[in-house]
C-alpha atoms as a PDB file:
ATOM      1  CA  UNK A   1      93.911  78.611 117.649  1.00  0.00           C
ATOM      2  CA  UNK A   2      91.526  75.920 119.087  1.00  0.00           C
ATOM      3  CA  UNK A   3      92.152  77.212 122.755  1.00  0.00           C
ATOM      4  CA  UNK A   4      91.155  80.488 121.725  1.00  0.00           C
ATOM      5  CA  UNK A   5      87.886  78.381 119.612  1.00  0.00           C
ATOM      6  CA  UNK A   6      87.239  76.940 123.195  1.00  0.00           C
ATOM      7  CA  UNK A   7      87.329  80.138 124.880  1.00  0.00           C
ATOM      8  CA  UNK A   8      85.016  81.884 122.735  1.00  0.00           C
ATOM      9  CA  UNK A   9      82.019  79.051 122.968  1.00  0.00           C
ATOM     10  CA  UNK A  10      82.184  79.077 126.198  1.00  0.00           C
ATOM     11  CA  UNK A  11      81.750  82.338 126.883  1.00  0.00           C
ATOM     12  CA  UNK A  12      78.977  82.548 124.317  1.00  0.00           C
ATOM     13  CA  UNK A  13      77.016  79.643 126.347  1.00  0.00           C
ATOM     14  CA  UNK A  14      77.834  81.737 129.547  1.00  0.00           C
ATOM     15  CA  UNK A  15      76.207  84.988 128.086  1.00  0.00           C
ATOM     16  CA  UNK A  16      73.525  82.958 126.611  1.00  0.00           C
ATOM     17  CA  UNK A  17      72.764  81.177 130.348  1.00  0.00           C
ATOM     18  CA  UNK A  18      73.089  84.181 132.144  1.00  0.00           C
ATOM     19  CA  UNK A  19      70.504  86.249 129.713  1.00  0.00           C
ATOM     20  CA  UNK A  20      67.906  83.380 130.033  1.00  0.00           C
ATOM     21  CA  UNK A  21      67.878  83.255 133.550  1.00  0.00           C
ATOM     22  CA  UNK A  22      67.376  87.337 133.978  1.00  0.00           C
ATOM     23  CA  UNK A  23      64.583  86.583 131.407  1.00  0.00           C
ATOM     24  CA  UNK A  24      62.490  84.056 133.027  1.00  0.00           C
ATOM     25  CA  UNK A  25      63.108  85.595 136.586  1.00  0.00           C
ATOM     26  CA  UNK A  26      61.383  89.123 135.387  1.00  0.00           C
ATOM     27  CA  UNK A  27      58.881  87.109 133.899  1.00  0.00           C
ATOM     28  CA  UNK A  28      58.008  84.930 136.830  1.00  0.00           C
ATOM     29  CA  UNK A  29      58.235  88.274 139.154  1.00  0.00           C
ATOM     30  CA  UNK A  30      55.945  90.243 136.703  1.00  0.00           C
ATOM     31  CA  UNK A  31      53.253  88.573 134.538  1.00  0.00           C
ATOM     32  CA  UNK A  32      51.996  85.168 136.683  1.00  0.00           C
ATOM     33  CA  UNK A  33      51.516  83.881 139.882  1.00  0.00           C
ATOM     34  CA  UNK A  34      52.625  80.047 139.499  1.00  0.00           C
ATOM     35  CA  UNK A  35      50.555  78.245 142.551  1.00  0.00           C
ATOM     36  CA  UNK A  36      51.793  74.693 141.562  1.00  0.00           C
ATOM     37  CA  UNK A  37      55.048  73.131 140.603  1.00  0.00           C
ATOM     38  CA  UNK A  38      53.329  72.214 137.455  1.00  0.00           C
ATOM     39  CA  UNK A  39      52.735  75.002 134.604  1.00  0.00           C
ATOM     40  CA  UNK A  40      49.391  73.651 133.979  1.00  0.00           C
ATOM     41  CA  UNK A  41      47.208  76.619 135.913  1.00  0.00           C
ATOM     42  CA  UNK A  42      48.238  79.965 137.085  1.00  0.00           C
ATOM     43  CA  UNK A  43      46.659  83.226 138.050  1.00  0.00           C
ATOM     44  CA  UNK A  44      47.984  86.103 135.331  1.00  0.00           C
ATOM     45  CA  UNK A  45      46.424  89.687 134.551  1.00  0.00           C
ATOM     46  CA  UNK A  46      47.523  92.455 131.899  1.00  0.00           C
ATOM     47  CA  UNK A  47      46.535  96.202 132.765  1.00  0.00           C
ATOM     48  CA  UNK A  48      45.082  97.250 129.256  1.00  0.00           C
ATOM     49  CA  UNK A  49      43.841 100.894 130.905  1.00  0.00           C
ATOM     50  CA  UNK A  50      44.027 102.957 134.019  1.00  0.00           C
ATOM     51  CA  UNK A  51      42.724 106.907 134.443  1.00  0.00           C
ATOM     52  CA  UNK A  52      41.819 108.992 137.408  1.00  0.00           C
ATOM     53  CA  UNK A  53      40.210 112.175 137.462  1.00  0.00           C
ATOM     54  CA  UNK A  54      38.471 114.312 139.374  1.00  0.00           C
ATOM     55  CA  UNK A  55      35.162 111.785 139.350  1.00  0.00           C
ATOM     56  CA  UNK A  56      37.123 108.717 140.452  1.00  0.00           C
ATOM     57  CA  UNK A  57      39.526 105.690 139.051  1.00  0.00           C
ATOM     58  CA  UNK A  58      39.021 103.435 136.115  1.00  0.00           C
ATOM     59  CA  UNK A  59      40.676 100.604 135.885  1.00  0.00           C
ATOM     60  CA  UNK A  60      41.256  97.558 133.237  1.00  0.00           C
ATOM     61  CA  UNK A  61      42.386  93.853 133.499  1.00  0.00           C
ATOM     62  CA  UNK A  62      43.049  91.596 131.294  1.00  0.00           C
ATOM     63  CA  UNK A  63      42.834  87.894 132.539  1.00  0.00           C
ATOM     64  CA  UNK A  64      44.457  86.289 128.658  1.00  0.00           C
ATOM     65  CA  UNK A  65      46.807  86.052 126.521  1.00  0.00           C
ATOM     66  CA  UNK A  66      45.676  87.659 123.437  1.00  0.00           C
ATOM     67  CA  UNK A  67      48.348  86.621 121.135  1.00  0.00           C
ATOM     68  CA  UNK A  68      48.378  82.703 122.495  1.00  0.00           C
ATOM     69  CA  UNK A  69      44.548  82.819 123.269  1.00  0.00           C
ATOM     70  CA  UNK A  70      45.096  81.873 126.727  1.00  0.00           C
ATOM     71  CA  UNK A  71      42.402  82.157 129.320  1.00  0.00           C
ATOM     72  CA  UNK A  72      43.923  82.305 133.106  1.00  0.00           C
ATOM     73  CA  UNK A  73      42.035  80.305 135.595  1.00  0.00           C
ATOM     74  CA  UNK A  74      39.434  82.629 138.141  1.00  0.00           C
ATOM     75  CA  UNK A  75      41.327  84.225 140.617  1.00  0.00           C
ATOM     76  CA  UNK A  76      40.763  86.720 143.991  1.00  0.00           C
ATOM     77  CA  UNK A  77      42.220  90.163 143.991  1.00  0.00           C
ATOM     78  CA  UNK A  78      42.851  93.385 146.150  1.00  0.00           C
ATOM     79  CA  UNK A  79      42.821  96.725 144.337  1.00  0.00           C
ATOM     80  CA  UNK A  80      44.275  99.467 147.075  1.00  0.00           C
ATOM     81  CA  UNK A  81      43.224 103.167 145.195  1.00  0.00           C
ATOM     82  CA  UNK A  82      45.323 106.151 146.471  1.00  0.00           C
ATOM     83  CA  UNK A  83      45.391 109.903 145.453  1.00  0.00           C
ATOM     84  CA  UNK A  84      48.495 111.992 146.266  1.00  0.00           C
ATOM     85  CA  UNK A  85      48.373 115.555 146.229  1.00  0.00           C
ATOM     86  CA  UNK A  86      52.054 117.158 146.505  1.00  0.00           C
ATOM     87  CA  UNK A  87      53.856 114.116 147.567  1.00  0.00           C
ATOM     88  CA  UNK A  88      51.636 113.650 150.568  1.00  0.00           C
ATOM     89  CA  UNK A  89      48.489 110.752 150.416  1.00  0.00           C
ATOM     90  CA  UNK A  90      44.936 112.467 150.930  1.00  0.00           C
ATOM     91  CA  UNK A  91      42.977 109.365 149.930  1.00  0.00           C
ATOM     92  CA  UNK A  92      43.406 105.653 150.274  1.00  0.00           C
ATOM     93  CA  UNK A  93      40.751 102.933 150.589  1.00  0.00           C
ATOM     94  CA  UNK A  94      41.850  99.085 149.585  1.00  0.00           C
ATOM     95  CA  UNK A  95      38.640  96.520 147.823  1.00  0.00           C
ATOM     96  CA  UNK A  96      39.368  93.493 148.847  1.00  0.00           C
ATOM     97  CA  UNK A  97      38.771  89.854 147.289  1.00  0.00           C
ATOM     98  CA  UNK A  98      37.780  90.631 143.655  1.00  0.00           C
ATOM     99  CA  UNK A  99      36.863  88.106 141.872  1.00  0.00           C
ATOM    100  CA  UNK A 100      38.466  88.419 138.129  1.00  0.00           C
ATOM    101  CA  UNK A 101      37.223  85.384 135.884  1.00  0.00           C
ATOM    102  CA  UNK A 102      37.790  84.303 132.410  1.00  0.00           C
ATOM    103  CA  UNK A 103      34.173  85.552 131.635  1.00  0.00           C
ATOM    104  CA  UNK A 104      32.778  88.456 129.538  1.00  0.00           C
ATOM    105  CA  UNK A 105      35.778  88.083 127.270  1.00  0.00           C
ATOM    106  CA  UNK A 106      38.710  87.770 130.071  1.00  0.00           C
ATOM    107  CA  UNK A 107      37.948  91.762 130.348  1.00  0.00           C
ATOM    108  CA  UNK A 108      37.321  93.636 133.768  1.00  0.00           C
ATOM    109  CA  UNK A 109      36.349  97.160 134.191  1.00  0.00           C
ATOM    110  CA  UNK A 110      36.819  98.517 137.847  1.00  0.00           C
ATOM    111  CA  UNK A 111      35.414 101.967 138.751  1.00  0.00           C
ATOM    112  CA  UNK A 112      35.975 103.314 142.052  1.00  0.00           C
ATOM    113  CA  UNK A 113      34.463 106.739 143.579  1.00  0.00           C
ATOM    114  CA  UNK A 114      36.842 108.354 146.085  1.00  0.00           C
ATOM    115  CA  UNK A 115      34.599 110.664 148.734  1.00  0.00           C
ATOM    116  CA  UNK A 116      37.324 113.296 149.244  1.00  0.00           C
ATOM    117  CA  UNK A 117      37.006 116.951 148.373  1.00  0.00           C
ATOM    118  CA  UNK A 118      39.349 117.847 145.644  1.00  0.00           C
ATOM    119  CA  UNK A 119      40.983 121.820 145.170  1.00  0.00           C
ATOM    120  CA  UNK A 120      40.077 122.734 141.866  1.00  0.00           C
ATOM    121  CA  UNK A 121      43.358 123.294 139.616  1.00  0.00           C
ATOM    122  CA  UNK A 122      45.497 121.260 141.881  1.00  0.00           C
ATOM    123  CA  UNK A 123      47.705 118.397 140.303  1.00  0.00           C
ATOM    124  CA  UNK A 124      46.923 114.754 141.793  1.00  0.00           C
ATOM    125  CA  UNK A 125      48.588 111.055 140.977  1.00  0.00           C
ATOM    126  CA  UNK A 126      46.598 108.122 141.190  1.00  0.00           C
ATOM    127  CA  UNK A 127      48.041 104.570 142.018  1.00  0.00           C
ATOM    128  CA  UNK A 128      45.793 101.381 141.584  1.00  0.00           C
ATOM    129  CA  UNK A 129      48.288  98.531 143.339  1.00  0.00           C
ATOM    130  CA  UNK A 130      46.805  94.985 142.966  1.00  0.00           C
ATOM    131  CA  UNK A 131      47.320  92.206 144.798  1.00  0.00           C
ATOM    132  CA  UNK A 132      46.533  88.628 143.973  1.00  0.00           C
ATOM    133  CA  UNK A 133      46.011  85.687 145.984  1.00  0.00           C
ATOM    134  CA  UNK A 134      47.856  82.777 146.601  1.00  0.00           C
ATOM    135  CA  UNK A 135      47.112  80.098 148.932  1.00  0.00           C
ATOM    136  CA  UNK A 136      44.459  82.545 150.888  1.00  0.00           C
ATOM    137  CA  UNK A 137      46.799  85.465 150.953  1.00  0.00           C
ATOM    138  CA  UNK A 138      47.126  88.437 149.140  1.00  0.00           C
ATOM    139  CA  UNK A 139      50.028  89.050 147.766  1.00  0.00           C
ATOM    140  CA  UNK A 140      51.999  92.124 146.036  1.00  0.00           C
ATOM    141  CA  UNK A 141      51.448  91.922 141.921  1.00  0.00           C
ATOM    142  CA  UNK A 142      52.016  95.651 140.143  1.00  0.00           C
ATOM    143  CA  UNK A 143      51.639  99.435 140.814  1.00  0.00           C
ATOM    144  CA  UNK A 144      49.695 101.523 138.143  1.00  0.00           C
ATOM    145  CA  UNK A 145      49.758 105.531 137.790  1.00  0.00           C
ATOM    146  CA  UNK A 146      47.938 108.624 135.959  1.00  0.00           C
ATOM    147  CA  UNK A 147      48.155 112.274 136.866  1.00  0.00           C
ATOM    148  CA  UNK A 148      45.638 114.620 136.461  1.00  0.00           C
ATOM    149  CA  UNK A 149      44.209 118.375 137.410  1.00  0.00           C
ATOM    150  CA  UNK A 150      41.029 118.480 139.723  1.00  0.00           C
ATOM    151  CA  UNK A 151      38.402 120.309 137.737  1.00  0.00           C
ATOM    152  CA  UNK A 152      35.083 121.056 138.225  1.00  0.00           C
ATOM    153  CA  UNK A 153      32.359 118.830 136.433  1.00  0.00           C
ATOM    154  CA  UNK A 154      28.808 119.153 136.197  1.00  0.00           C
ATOM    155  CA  UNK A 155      25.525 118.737 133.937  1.00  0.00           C
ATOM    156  CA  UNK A 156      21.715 119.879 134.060  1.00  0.00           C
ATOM    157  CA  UNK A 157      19.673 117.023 133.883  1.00  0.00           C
ATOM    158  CA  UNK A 158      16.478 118.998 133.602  1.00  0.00           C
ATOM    159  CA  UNK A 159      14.888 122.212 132.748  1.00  0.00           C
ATOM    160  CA  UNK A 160      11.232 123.250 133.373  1.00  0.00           C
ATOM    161  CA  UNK A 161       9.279 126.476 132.938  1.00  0.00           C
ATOM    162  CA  UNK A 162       5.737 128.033 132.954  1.00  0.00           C
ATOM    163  CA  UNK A 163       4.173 131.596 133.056  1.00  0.00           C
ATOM    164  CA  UNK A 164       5.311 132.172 136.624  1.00  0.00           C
ATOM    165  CA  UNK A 165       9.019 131.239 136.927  1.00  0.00           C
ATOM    166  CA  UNK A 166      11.628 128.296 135.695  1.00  0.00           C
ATOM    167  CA  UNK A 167      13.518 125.496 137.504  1.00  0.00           C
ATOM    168  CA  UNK A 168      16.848 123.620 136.741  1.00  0.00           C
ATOM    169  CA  UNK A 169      18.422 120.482 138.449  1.00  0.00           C
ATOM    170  CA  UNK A 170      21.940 120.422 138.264  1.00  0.00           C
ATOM    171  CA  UNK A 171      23.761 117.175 139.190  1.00  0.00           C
ATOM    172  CA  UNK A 172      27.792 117.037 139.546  1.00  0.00           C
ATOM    173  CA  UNK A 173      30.113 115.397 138.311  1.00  0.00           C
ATOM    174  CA  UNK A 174      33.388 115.798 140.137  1.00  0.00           C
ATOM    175  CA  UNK A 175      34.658 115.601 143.416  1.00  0.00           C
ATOM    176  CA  UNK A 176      35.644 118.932 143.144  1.00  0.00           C
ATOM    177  CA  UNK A 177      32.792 121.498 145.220  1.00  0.00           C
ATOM    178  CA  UNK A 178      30.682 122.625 142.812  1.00  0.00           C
ATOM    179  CA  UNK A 179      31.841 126.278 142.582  1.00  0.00           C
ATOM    180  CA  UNK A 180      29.556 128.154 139.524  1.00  0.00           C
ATOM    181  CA  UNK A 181      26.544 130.672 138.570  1.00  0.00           C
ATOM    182  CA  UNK A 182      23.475 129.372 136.889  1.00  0.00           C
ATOM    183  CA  UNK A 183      21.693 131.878 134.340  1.00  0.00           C
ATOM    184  CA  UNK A 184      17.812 131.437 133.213  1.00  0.00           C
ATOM    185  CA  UNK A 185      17.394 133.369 130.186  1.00  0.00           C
ATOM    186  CA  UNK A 186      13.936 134.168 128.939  1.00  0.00           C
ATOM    187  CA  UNK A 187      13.163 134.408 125.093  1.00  0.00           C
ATOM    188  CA  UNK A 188      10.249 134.889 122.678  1.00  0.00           C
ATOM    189  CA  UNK A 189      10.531 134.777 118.993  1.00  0.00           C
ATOM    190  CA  UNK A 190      13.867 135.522 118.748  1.00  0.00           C
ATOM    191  CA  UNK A 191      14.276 138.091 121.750  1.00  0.00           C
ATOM    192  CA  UNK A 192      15.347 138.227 125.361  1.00  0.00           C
ATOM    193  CA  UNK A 193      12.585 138.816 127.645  1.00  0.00           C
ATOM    194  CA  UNK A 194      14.241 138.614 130.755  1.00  0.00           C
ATOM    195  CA  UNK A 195      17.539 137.394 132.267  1.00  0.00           C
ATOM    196  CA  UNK A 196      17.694 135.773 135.904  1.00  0.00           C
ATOM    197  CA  UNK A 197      21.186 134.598 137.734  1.00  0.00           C
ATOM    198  CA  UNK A 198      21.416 132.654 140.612  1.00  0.00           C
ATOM    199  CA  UNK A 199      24.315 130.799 142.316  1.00  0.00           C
ATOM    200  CA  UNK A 200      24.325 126.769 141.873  1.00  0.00           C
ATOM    201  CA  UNK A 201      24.268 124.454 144.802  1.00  0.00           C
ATOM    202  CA  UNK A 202      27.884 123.626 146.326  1.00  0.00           C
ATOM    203  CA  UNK A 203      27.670 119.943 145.473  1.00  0.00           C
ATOM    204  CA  UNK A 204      29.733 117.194 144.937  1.00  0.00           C
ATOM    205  CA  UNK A 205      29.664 113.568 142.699  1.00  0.00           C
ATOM    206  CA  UNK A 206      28.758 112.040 146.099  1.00  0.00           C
ATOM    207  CA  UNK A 207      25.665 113.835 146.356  1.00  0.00           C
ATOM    208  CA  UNK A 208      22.547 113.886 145.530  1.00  0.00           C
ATOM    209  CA  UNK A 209      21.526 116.560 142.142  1.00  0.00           C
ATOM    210  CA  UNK A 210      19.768 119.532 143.286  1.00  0.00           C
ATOM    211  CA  UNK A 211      17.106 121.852 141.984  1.00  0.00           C
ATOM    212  CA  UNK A 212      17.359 125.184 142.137  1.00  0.00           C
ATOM    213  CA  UNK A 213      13.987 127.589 141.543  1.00  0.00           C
ATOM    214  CA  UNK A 214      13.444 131.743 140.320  1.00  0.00           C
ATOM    215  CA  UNK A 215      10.628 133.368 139.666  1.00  0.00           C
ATOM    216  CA  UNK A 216       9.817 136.121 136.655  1.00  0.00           C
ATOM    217  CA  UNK A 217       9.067 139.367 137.195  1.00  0.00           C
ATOM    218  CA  UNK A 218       5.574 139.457 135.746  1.00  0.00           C
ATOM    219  CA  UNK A 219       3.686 136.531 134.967  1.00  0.00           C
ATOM    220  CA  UNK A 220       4.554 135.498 131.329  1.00  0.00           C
ATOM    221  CA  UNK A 221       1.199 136.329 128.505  1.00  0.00           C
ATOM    222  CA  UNK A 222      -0.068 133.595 126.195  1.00  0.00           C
ATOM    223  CA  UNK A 223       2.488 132.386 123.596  1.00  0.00           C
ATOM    224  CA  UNK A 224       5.418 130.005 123.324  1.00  0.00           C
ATOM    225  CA  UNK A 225       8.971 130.517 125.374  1.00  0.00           C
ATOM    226  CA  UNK A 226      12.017 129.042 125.202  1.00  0.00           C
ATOM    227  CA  UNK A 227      14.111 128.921 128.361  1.00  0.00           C
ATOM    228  CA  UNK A 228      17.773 128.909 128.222  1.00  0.00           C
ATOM    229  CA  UNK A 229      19.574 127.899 130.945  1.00  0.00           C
ATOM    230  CA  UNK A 230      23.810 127.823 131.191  1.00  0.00           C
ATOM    231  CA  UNK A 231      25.858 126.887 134.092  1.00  0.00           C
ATOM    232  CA  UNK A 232      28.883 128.687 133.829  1.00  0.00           C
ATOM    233  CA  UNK A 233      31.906 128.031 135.844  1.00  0.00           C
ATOM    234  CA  UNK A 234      35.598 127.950 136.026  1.00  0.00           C
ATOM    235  CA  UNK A 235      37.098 125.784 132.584  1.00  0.00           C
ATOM    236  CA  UNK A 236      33.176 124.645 132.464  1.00  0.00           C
ATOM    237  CA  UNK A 237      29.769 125.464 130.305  1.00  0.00           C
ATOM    238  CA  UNK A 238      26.871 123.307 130.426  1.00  0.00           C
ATOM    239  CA  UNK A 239      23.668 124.576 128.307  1.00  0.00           C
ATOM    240  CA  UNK A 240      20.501 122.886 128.149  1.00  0.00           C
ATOM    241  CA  UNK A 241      16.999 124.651 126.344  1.00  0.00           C
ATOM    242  CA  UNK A 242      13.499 124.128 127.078  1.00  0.00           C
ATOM    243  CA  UNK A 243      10.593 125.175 125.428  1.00  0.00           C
ATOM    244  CA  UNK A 244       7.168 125.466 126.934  1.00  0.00           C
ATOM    245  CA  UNK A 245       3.573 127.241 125.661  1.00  0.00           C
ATOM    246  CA  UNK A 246       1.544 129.113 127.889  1.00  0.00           C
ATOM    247  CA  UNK A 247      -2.122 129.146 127.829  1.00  0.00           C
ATOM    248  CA  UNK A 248      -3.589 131.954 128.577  1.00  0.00           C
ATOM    249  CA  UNK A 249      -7.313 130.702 128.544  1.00  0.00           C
ATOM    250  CA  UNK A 250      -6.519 127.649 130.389  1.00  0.00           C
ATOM    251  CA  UNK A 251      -5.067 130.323 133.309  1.00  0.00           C
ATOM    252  CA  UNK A 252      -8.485 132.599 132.838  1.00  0.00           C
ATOM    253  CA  UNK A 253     -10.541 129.234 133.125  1.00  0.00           C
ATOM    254  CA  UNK A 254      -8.713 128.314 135.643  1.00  0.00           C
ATOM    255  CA  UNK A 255      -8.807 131.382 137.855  1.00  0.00           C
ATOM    256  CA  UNK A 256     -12.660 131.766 137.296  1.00  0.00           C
ATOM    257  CA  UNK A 257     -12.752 127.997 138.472  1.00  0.00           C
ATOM    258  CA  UNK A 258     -11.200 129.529 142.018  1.00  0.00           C
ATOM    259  CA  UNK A 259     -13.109 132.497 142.057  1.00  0.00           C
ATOM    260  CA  UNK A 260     -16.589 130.805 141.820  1.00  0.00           C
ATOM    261  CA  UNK A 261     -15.213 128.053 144.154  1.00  0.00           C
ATOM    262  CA  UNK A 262     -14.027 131.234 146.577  1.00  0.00           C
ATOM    263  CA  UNK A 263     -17.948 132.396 146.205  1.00  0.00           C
ATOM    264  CA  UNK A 264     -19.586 128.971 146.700  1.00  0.00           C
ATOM    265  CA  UNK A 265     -17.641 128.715 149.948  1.00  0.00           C
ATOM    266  CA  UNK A 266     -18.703 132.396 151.404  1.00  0.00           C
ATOM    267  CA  UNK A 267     -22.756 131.666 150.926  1.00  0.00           C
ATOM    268  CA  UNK A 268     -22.069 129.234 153.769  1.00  0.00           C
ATOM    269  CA  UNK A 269     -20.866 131.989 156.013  1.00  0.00           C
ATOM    270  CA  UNK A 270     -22.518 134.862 155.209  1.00  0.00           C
ATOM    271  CA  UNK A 271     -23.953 137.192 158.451  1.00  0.00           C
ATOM    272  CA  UNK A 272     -27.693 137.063 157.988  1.00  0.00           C
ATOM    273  CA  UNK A 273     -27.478 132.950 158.063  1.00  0.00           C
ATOM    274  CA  UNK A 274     -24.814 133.100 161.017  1.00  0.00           C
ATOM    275  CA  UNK A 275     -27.839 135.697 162.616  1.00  0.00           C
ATOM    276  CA  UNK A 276     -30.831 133.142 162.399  1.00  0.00           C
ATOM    277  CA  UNK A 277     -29.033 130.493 164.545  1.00  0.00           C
ATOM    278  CA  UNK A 278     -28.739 132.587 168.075  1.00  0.00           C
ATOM    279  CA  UNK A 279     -32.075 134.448 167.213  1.00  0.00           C
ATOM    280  CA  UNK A 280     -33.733 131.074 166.956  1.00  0.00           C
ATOM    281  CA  UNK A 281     -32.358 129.800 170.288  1.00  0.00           C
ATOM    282  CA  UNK A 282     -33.179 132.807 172.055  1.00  0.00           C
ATOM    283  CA  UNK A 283     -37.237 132.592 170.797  1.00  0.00           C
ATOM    284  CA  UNK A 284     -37.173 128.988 171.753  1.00  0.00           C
ATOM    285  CA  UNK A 285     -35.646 129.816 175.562  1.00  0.00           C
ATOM    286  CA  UNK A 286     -38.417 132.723 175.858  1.00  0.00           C
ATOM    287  CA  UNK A 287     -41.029 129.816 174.870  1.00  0.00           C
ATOM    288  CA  UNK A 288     -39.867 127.544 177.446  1.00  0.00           C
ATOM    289  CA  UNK A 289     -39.852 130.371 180.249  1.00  0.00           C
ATOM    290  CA  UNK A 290     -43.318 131.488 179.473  1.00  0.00           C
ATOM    291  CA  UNK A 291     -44.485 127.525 179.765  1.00  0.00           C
ATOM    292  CA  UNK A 292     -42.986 126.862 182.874  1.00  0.00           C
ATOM    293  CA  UNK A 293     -44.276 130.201 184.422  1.00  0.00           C
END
């Protein structure tokens, strides 16, 4: 009965050791890089978020403990962002020597902008692998993933219209080529006066927004307008209204303004004034002839 007592503790403290040691080795591996023999200061970060979409990665570290209240001392690291599209990698750049502090909270928000041209409706993974340093070099820390579906992503930052035509700028917001229609619709108290389409710029987040013009087809009356523009495309609608007043005495006054300006400017040409000059150079050559003779 004791043997079998004996036995039993001491495979109990066996278990016990064994269990401990896989513990602290997958913690040592995982969570910190320990860059003294001392615990007193080490480099540690959590990954609290990570997305990717068509517009580009987002990614969050935590440098503290939040149930100990722990701050990490400042530390360097290299964030390597890669897209894979069907197994095979179609983007990959690497940031190197971040600097994550204890500042702002122990909170770091990383965005990164990818400039390659996504398919629209094809599926992608992102990775974000960091690397931290120790002793100068960068070493191997964790691998972070999201999937998503390229889609296309754009807004109209601005409308404008007057009595002769309308204008929108369109900006984008994916990586995906812009790939939609843009419609101007026309109204007056409560009805459609005219309807124009037109096909938005082939643009991507990397670029610069764009402003695309029409013209109506007469020039718009006194009154107040509202135009309505939508950019339709594929899984996306964007609408923005504008209203704007025309003036139709400001246009008459206007127009009279040129038309007295056009009038003022022909009394400097006209023929009989253009007539004295070479008449009066010819009478004063005939003077000087009849002198001389």
């Amino acid at each position: 009965m004791f043997k079998r007592i004996v036995m039993v503790l001491a495979l109990i403290m066996l278990i016990a050791s064994a269990a401990g040691a896989s513990i602290d080795g997958s913690v040592e591996k995982e969570n910190f890089f320990n860059e003294s023999s001392s615990m007193s200061g080490f480099s540690k970060i959590y990954v609290d978020g990570f997305s990717t979409n068509s517009n580009g990665f987002k990614l969050i570290l935590r440098t503290y403990e939040r149930h100990a209240e722990t701050n990490f001392k400042p530390f360097l690291a290299d964030i390597e962002y890669i897209l894979i599209k069907q197994g095979q990698v179609v983007y990959s750049k690497r940031v190197e020597q971040i600097p994550l502090s204890a500042e702002v909270e122990g909170v770091i928000v990383l965005d990164h902008h990818g400039n390659v041209a996504l398919e629209e409706g094809k599926s992608y993974t992102g990775l974000a692998k960091v690397y931290l340093y120790r002793e100068g070099i960068p070493e191997y820390y964790l691998t972070t993933s999201s999937n998503f579906t390229a889609r296309n992503d754009a807004e109209i930052t601005e409308v404008y219209g007057d009595s002769i035509g309308a204008s929108a700028t369109i900006k984008s917001m994916s990586m995906v080529p812009l790939d939609a229609k843009i419609i101007f619709t026309l109204k007056q108290g409560g009805r459609i006066v005219e309807t124009r389409e037109i096909a938005a710029p082939s643009i991507m987040s990397n670029d610069k927004e764009k402003t695309v013009n029409i013209l109506w087809t007469n020039n718009l009356g006194q009154g107040t307008y509202i135009v309505s523009v939508s950019l339709h495309g594929k899984d996306l609608t964007v609408n923005y209204d504008k209203i704007f007043t025309v003036d139709k005495r400001t246009s008459t006054k206007t127009a009279e303004t040129a038309n007295q300006s056009g009038k003022s400017g022909e009394s400097y040409s006209t023929p009989g004034f253009t007539l004295i000059i070479p008449v009066l150079a010819i009478f004063a050559l005939v003077l000087i002839y009849k002198r001389r003779g």
